[in-house]
N, C-alpha and C. Protein backbone atom coordinates (compact mmCIF):
# COMPACT_ATOMS: atom_id res chain seq x y z
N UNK A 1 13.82 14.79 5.80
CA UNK A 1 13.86 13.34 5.65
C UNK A 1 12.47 12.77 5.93
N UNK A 2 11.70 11.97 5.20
CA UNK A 2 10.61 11.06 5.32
C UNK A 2 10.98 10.39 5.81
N UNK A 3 9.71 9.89 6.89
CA UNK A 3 9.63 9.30 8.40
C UNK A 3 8.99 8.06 7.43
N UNK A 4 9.59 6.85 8.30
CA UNK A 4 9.47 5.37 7.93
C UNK A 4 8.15 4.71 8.95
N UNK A 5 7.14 4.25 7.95
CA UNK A 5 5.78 3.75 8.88
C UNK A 5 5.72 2.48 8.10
N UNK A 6 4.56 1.97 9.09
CA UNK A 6 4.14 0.64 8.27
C UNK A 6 2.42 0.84 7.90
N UNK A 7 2.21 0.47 7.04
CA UNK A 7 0.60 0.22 6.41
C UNK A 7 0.70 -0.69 6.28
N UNK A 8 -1.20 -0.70 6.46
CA UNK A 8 -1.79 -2.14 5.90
C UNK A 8 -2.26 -2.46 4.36
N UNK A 9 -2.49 -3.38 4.46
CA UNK A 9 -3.20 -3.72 3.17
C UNK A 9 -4.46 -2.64 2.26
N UNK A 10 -5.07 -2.28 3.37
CA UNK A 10 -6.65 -1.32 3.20
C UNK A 10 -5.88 0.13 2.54
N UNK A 11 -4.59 0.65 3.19
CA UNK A 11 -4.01 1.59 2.27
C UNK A 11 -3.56 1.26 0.96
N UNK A 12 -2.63 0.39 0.54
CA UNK A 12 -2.21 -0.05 -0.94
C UNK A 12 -3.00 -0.30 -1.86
N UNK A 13 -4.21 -1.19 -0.96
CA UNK A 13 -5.65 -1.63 -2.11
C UNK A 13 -5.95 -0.12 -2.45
N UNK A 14 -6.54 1.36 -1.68
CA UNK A 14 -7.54 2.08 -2.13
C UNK A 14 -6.79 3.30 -3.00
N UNK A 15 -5.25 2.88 -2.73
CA UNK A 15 -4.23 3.90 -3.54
C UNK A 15 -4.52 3.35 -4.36
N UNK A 16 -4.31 1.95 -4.82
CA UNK A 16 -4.35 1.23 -6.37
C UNK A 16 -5.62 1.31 -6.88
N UNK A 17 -6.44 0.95 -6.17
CA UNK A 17 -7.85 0.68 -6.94
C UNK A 17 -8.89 2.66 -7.66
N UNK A 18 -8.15 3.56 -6.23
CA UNK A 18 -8.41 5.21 -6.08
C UNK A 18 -10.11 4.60 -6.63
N UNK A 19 -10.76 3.83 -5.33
CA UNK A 19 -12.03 4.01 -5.50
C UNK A 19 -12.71 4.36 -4.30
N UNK A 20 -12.55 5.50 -3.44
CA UNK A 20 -13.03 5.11 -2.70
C UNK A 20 -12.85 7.26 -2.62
N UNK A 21 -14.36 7.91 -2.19
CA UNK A 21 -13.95 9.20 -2.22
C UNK A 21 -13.04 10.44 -1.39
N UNK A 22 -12.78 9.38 -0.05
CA UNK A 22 -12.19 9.99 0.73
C UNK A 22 -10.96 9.29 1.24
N UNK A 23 -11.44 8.22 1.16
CA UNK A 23 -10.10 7.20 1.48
C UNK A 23 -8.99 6.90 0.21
N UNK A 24 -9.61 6.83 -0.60
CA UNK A 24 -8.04 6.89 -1.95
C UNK A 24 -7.08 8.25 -1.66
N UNK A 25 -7.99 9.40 -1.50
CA UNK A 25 -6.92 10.35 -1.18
C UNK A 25 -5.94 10.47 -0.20
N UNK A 26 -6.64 9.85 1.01
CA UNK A 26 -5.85 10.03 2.01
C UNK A 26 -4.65 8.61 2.13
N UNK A 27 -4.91 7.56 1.57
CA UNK A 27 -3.87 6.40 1.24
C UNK A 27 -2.53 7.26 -0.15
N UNK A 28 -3.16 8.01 -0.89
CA UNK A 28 -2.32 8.80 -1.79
C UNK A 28 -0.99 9.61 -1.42
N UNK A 29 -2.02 10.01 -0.45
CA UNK A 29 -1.25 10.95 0.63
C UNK A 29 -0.22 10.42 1.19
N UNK A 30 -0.79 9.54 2.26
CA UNK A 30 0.51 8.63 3.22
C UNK A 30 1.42 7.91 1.90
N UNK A 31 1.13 7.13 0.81
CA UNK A 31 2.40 6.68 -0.08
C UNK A 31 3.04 7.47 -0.97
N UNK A 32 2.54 8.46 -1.11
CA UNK A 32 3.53 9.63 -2.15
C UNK A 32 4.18 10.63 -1.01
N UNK A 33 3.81 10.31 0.43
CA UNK A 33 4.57 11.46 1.37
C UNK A 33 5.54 11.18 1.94
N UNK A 34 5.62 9.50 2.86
CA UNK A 34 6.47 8.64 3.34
C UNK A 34 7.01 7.69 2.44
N UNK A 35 7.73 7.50 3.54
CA UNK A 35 8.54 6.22 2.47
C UNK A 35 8.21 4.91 3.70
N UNK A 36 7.40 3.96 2.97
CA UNK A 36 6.25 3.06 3.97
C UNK A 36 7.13 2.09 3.86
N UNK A 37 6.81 0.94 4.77
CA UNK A 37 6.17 -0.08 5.08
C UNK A 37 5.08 -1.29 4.72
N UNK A 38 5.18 -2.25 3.84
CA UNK A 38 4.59 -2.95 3.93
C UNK A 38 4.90 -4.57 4.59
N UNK A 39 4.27 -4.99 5.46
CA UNK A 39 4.64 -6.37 5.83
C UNK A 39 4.54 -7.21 4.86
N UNK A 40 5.07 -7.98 4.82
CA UNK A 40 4.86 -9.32 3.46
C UNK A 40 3.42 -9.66 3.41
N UNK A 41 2.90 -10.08 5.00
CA UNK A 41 1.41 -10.67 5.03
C UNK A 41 0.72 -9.72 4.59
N UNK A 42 0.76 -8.13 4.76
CA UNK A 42 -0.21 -7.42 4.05
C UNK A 42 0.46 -7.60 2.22
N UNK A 43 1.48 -7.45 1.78
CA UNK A 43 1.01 -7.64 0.65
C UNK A 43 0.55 -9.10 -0.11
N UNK A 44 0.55 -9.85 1.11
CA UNK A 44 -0.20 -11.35 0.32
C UNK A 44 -1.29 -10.61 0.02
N UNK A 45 -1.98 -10.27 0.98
CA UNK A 45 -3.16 -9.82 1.62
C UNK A 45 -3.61 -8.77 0.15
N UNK A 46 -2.82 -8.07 0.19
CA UNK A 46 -3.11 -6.92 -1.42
C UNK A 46 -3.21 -7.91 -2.68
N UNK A 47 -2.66 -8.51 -2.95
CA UNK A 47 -2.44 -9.91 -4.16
C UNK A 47 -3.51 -10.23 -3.72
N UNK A 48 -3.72 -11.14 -2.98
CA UNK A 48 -5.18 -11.99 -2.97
C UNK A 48 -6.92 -11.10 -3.14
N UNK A 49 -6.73 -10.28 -2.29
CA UNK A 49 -7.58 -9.26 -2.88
C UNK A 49 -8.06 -8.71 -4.09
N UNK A 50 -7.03 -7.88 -4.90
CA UNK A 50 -7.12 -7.77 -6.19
C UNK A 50 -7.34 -8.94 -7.58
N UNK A 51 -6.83 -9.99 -7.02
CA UNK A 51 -7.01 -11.31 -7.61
C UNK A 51 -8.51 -11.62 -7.80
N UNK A 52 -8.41 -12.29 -6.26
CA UNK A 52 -9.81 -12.93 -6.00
C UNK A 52 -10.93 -11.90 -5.78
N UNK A 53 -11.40 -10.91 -5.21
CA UNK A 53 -12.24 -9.98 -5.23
C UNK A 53 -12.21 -9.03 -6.27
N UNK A 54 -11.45 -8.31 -6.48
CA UNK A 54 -11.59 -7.23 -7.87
C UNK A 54 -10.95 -8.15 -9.14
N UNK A 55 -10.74 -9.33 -8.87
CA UNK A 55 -10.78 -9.76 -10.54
C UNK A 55 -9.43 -9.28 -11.64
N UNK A 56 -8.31 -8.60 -10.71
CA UNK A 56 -7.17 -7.67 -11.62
C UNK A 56 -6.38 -8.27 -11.85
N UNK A 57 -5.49 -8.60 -12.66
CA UNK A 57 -4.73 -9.42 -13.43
C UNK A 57 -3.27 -9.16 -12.82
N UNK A 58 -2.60 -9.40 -12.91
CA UNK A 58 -0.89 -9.23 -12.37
C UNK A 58 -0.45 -7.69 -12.34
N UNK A 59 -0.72 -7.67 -13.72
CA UNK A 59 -0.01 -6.32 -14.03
C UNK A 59 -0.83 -4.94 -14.29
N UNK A 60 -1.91 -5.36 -14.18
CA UNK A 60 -3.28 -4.40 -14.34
C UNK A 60 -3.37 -3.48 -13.33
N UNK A 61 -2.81 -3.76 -11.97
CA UNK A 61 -3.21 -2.74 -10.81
C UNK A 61 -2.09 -1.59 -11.31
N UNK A 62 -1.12 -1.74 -11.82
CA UNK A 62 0.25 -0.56 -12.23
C UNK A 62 0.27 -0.38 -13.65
N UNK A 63 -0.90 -0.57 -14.54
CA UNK A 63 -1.22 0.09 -15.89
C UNK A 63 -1.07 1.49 -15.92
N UNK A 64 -1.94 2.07 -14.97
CA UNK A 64 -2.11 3.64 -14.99
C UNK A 64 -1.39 4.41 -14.13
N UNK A 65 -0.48 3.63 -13.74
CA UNK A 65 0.91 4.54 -12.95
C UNK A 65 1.71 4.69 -13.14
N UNK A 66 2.69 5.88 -14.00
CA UNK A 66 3.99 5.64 -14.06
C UNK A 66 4.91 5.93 -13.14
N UNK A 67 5.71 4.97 -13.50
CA UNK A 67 6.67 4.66 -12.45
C UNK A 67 7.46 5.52 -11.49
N UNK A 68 7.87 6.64 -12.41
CA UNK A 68 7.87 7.89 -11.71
C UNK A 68 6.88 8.34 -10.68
N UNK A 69 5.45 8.13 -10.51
CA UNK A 69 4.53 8.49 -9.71
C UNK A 69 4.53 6.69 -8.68
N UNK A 70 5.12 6.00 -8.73
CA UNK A 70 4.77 4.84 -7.60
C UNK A 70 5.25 5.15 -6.56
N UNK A 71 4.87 5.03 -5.28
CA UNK A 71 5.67 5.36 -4.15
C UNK A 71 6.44 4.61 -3.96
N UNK A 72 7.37 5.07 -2.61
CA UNK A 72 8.53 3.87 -2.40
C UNK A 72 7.48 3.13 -0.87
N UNK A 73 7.47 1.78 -1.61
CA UNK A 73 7.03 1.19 -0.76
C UNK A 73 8.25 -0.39 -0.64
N UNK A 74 8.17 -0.59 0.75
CA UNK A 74 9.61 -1.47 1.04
C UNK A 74 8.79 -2.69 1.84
N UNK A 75 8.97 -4.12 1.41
CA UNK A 75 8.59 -5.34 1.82
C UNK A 75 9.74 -5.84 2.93
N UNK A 76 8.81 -6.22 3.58
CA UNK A 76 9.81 -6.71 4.86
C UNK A 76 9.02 -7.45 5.83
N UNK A 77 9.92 -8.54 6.31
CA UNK A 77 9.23 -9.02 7.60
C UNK A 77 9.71 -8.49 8.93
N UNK A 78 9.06 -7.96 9.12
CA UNK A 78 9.51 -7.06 10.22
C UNK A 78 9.31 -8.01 11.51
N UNK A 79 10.16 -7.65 12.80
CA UNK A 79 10.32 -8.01 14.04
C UNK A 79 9.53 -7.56 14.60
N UNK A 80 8.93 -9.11 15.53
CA UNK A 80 7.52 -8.29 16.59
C UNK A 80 8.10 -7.72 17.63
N UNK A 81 9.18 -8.14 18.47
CA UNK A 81 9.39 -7.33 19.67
C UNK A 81 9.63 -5.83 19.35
N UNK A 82 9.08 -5.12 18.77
CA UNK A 82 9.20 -3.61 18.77
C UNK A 82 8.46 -2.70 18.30
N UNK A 83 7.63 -2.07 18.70
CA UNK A 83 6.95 -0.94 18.36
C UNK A 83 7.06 -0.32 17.36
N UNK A 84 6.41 -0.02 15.84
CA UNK A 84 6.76 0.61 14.78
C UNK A 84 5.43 2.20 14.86
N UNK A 85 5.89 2.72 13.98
CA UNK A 85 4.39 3.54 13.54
C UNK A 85 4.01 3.40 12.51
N UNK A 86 2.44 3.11 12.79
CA UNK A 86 1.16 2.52 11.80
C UNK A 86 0.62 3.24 11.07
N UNK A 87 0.14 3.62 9.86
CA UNK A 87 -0.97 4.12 9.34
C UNK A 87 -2.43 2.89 9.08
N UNK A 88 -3.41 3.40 9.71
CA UNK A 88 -4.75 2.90 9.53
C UNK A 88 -6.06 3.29 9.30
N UNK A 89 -6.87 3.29 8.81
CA UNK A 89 -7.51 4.17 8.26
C UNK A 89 -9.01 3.92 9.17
């Protein structure tokens, strides 16, 4: 069974964007291995980014992924009183 974590934003951007030589792999890693975590505010946080800094259009960041290869990534506002486990890079 895959263990449930939360990531940030800095993982989803360098999986999507896979620009980065050491860090796309290892964000690859954690979302095709677990089954993650994202907080809502990190994926504002991914939207606004790709928007306003890389310039990517809606549907442009999931051109070159098929769907079969997307990880399972799950939106949620999660509860502060409790301790989760993080990936951070």
């Amino acid at each position: 069974m895959k263990n449930m974590v939360i990531v940030d934003a800095n993982i989803v951007l360098r999986y999507l964007l896979d620009d980065h030589p050491v860090l796309s792999p290892k964000a690859a890693d954690i979302l095709e291995q677990h089954s993650v975590t994202l907080p809502i505010e990190a994926a504002c946080e991914v939207v606004y980014v790709l928007q306003k800094v890389y310039k990517v259009g809606e549907i442009a960041a999931f051109e070159n992924q098929p769907a079969y290869h997307l990880p399972s990534i799950h939106l949620n506002a999660l509860p502060t009183n409790q301790p989760y486990p993080l990936f951070l890079f």
